[in-house]
Each structure stands twice: as structure tokens, then as C-alpha cells.
PDB file of N, CA and C in Angstrom:
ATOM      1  N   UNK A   1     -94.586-192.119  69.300  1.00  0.00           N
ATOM      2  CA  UNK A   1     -95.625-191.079  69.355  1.00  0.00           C
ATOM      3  C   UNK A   1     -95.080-189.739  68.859  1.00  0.00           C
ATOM      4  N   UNK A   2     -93.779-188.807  68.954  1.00  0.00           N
ATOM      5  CA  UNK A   2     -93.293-188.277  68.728  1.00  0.00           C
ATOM      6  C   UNK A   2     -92.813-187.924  67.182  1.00  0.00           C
ATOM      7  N   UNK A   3     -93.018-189.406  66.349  1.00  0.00           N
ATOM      8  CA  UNK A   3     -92.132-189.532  64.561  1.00  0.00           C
ATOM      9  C   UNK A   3     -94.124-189.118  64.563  1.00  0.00           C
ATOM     10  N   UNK A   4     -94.931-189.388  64.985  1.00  0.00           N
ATOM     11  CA  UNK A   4     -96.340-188.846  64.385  1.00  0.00           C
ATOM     12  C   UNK A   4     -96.616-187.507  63.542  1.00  0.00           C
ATOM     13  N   UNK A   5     -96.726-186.676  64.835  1.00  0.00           N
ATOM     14  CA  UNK A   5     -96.643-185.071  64.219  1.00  0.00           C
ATOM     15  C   UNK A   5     -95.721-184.465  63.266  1.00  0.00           C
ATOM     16  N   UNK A   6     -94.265-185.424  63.341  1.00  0.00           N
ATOM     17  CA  UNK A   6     -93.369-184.734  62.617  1.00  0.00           C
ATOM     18  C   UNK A   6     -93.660-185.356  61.027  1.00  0.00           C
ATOM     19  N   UNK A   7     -93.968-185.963  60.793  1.00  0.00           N
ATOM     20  CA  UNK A   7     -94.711-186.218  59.683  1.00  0.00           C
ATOM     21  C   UNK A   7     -96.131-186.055  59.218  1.00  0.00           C
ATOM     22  N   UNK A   8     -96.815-185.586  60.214  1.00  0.00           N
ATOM     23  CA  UNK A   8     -97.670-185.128  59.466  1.00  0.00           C
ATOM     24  C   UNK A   8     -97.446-183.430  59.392  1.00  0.00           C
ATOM     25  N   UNK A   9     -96.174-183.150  59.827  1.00  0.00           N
ATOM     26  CA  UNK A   9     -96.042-182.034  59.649  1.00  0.00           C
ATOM     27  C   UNK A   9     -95.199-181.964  58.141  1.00  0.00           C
ATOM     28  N   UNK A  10     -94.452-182.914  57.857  1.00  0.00           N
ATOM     29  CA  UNK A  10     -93.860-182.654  57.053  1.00  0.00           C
ATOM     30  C   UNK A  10     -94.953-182.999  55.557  1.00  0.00           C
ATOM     31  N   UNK A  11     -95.601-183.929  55.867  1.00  0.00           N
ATOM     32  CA  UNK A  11     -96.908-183.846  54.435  1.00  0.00           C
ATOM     33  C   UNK A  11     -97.786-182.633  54.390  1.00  0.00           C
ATOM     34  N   UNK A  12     -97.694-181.668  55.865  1.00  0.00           N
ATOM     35  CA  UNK A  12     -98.611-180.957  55.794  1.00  0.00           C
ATOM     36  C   UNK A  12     -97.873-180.118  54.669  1.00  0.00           C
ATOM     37  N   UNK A  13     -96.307-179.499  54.862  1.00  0.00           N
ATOM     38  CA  UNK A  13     -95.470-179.189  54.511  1.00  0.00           C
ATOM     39  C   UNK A  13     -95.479-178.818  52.599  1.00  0.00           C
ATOM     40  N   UNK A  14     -95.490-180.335  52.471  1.00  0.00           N
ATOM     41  CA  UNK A  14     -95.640-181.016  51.145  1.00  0.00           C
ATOM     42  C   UNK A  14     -96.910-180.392  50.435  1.00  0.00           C
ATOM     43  N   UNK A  15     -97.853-180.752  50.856  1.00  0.00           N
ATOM     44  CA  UNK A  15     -99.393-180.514  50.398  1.00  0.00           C
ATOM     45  C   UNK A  15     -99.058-178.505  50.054  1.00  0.00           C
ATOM     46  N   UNK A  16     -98.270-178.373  51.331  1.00  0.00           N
ATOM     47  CA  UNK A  16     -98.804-177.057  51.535  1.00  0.00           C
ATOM     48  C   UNK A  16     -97.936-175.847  50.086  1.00  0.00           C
ATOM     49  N   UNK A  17     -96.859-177.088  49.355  1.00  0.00           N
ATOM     50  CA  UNK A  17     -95.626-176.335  48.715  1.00  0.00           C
ATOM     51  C   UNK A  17     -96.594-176.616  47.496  1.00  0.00           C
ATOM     52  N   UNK A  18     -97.237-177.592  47.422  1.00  0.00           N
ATOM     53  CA  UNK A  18     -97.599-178.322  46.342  1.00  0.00           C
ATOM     54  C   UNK A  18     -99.410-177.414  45.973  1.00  0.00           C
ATOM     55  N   UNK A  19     -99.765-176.518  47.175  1.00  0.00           N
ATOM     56  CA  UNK A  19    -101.426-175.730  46.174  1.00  0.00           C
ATOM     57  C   UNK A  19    -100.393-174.237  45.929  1.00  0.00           C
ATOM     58  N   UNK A  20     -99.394-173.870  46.767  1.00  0.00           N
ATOM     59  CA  UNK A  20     -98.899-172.744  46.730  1.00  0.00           C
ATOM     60  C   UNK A  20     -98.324-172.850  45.295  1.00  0.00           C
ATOM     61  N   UNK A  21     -97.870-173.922  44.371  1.00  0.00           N
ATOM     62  CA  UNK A  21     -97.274-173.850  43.320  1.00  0.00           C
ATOM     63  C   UNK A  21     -98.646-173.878  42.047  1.00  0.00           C
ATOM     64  N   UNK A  22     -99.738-174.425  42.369  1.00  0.00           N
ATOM     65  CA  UNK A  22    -100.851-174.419  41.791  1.00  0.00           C
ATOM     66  C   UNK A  22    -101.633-173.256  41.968  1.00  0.00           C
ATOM     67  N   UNK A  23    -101.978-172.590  41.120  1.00  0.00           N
ATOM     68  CA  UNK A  23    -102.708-171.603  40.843  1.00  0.00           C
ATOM     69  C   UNK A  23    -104.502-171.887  41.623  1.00  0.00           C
ATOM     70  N   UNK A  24    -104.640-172.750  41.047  1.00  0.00           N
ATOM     71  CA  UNK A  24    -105.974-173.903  41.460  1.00  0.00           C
ATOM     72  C   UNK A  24    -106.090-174.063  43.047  1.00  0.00           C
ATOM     73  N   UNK A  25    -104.979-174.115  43.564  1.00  0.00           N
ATOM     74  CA  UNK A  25    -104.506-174.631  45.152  1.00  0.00           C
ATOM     75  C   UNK A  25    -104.505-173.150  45.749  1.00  0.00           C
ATOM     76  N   UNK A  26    -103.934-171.950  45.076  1.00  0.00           N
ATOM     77  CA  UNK A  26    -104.419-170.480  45.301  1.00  0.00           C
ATOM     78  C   UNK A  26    -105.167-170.462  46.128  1.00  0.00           C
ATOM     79  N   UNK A  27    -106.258-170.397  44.658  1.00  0.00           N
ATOM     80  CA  UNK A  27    -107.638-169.807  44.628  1.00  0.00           C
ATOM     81  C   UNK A  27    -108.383-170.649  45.942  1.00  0.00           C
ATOM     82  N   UNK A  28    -108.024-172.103  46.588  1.00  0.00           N
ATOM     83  CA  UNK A  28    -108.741-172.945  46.864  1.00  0.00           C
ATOM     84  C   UNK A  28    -108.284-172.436  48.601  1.00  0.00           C
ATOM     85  N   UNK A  29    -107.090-172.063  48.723  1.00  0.00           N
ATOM     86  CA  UNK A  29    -106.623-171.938  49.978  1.00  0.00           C
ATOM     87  C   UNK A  29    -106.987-170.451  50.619  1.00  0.00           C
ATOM     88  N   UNK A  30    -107.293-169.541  49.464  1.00  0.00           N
ATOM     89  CA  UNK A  30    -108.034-168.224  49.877  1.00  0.00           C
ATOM     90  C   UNK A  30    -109.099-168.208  50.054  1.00  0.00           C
ATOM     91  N   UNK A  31    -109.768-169.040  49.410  1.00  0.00           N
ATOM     92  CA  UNK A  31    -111.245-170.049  49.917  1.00  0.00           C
ATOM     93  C   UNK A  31    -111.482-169.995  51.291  1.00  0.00           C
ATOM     94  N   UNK A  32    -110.788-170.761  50.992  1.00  0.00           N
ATOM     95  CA  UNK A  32    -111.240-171.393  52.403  1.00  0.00           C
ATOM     96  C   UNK A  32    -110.653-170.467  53.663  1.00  0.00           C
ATOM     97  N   UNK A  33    -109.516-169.540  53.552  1.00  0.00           N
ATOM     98  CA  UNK A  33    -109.413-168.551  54.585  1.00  0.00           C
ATOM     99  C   UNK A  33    -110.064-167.277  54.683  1.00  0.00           C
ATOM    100  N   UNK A  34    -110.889-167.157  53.648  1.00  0.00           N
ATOM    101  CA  UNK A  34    -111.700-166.284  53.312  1.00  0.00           C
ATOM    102  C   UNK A  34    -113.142-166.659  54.273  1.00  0.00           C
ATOM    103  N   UNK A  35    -113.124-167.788  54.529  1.00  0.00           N
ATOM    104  CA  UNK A  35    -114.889-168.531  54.889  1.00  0.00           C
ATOM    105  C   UNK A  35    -113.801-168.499  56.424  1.00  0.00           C
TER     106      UNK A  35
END
């Protein structure tokens, strides 16, 4: 129960390196913290 979160922390991680390097992933993540 414990290896759970830590992986979805670490894809969150991933996802999260991977819009920050996209311009597209930017615009999409100010989006949505904007709403």
C-alpha cells in the first residue's frame, strides 16, 4: 500500500517535468490554475 503513492508520485513527477518542458503543457497548466 505504501510503493502506491510513491509512484504515483513519481509519474506525477514525470508528467509534471514533461508540460513544464512543453510550451503547450505551459499554457495548459496556467489553464487550468487560472479556472
Amino acid at each position: 500500500m505504501f510503493n502506491k503513492p510513491k509512484r504515483l508520485n513519481k509519474e506525477r513527477q514525470a508528467k509534471n517535468s514533461h508540460f513544464e518542458s512543453e510550451p503547450k503543457g505551459k499554457a495548459i497548466l496556467m489553464e487550468l490554475s487560472g479556472k
